[in-house]
Protein backbone atom coordinates (compact mmCIF):
# COMPACT_ATOMS: atom_id res chain seq x y z
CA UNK A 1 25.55 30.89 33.76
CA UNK A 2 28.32 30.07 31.18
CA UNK A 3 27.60 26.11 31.67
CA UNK A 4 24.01 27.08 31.35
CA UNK A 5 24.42 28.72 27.73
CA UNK A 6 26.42 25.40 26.82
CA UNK A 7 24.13 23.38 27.69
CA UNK A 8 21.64 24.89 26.08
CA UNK A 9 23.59 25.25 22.44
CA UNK A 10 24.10 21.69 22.82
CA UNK A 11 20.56 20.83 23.64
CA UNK A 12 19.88 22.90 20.30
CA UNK A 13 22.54 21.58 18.36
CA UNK A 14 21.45 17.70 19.47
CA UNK A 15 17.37 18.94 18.64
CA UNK A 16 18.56 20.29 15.04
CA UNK A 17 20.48 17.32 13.96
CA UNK A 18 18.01 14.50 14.81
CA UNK A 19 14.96 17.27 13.10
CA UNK A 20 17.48 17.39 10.08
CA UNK A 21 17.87 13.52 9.39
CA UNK A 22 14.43 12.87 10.52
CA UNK A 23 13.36 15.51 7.55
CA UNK A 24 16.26 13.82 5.33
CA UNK A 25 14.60 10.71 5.94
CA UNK A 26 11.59 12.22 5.42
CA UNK A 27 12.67 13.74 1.87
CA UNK A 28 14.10 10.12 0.59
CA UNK A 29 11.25 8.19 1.74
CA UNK A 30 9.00 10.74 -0.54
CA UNK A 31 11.17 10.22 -3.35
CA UNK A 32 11.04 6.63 -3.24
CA UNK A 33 7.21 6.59 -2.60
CA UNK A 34 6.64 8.84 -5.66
CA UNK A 35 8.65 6.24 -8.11
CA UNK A 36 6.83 3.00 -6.45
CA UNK A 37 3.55 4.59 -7.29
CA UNK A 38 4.21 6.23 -10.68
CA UNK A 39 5.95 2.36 -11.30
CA UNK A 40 3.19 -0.12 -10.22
CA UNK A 41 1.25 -1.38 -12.74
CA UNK A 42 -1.64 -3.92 -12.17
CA UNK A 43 -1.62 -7.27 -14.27
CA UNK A 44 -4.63 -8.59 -15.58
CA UNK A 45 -5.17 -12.26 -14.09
CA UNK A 46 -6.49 -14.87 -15.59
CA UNK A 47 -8.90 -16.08 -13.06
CA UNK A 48 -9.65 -19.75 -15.08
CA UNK A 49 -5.91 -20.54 -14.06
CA UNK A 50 -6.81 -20.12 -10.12
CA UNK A 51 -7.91 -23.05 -8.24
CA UNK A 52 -10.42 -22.68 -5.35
CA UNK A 53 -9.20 -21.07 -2.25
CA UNK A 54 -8.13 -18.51 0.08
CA UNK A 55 -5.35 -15.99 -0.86
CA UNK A 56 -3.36 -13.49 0.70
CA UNK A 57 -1.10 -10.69 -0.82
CA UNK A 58 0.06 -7.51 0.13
CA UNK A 59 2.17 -4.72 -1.21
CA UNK A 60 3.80 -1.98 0.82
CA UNK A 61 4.76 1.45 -1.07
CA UNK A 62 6.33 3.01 2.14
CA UNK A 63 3.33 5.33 3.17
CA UNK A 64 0.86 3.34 1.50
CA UNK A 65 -0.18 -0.21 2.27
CA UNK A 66 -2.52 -3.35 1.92
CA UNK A 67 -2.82 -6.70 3.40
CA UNK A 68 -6.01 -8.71 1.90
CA UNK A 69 -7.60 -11.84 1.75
CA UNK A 70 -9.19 -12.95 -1.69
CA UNK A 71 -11.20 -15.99 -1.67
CA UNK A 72 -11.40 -17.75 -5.10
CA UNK A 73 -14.08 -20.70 -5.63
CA UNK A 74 -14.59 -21.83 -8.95
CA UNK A 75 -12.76 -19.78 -11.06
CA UNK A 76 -14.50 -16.67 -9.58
CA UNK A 77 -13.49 -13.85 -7.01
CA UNK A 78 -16.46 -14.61 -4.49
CA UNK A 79 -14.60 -12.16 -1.72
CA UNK A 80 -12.06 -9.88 -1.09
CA UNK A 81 -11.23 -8.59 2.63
CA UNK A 82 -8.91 -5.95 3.30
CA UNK A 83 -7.11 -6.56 6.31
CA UNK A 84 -4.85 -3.58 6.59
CA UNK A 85 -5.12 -0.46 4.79
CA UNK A 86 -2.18 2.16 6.09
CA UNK A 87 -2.92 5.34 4.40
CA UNK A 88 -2.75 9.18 4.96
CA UNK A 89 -6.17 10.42 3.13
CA UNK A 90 -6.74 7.34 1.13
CA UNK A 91 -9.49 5.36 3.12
CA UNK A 92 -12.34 6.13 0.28
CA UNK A 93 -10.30 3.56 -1.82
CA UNK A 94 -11.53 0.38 0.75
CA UNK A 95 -14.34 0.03 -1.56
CA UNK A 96 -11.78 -1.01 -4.17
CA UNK A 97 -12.23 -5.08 -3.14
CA UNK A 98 -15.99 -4.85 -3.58
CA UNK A 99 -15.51 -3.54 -7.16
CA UNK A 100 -13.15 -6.09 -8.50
CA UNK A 101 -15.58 -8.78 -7.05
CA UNK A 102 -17.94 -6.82 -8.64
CA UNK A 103 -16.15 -6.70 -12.02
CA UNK A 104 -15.02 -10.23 -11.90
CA UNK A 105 -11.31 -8.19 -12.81
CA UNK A 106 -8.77 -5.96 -11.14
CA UNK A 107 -9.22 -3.73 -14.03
CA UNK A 108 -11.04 -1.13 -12.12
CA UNK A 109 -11.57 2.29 -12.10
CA UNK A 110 -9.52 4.20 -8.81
CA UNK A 111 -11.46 5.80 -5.96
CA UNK A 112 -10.88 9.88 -7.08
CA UNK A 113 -8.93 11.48 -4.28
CA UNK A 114 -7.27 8.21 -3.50
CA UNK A 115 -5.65 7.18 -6.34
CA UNK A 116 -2.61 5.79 -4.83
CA UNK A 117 -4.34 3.91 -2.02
CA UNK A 118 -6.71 2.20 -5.27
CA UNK A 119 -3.47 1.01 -6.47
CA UNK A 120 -1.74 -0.50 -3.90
CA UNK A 121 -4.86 -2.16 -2.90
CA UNK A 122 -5.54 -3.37 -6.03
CA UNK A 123 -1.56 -4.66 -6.32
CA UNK A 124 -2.56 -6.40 -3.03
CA UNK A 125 -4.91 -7.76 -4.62
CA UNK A 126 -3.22 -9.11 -7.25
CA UNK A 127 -0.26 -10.51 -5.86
CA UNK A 128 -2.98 -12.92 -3.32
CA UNK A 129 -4.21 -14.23 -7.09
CA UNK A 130 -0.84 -14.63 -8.45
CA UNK A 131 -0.13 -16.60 -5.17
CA UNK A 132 -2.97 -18.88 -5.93
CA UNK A 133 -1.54 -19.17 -9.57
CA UNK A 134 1.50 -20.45 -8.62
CA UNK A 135 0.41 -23.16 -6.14
């Protein structure tokens, strides 16, 4: 009976210190979310300096992230595909690519209710034009 009880304080005491760093973890990776997202900004690209082609950028904010494919032909956004979208409630925002084709810009408006996913899409975005910039 006595090895019983130990065991079972240790099974506790091993349960409670992996639920207490997981929610450390937890805590951290918030804080760091909450300053990527209040940090991003979104450049405005100047679309005559890309040549023809097919782009891809992503941007990861820990809990939020986008993968996409931007395909440029002259000196116009023709398509943007979003290849990976990781996001809690934030899926309203995939409509963000066909409003920046739309717009012809990455100056957009952000989905309501998925503010943060609208960003980091639309950083995605821009870092697949910026990658066309440079080459």
């Amino acid at each position: 009976m006595r090895n019983f009880k130990k065991l079972v304080i240790g099974a506790v005491s091993v349960i409670m210190l992996f639920g207490g760093a997981y929610i450390t973890n937890y805590f951290f990776n918030m804080m760091k979310y909450r300053t990527i997202i209040k940090e991003l900004s979104i450049s405005k690209v100047d679309l005559s300096k890309i040549p023809d082609g097919n782009f891809t950028g992503s941007f990861d904010a820990i809990f939020v992230e986008a993968k996409v494919n931007v395909i440029v032909k002259n000196h116009k956004i023709v398509d943007v595909k979003l290849i990976n979208h990781k996001n809690e409630r934030g899926q309203k925002a995939e409509v963000i690519p066909q409003k920046v084709v739309h717009a012809q810009s990455l100056q957009v408006d952000a989905v309501s209710g998925a503010t943060n996913s609208s960003k980091v899409i639309l950083k995605a975005i821009e870092n697949a034009l910026i990658s066309g910039e440079n080459k």
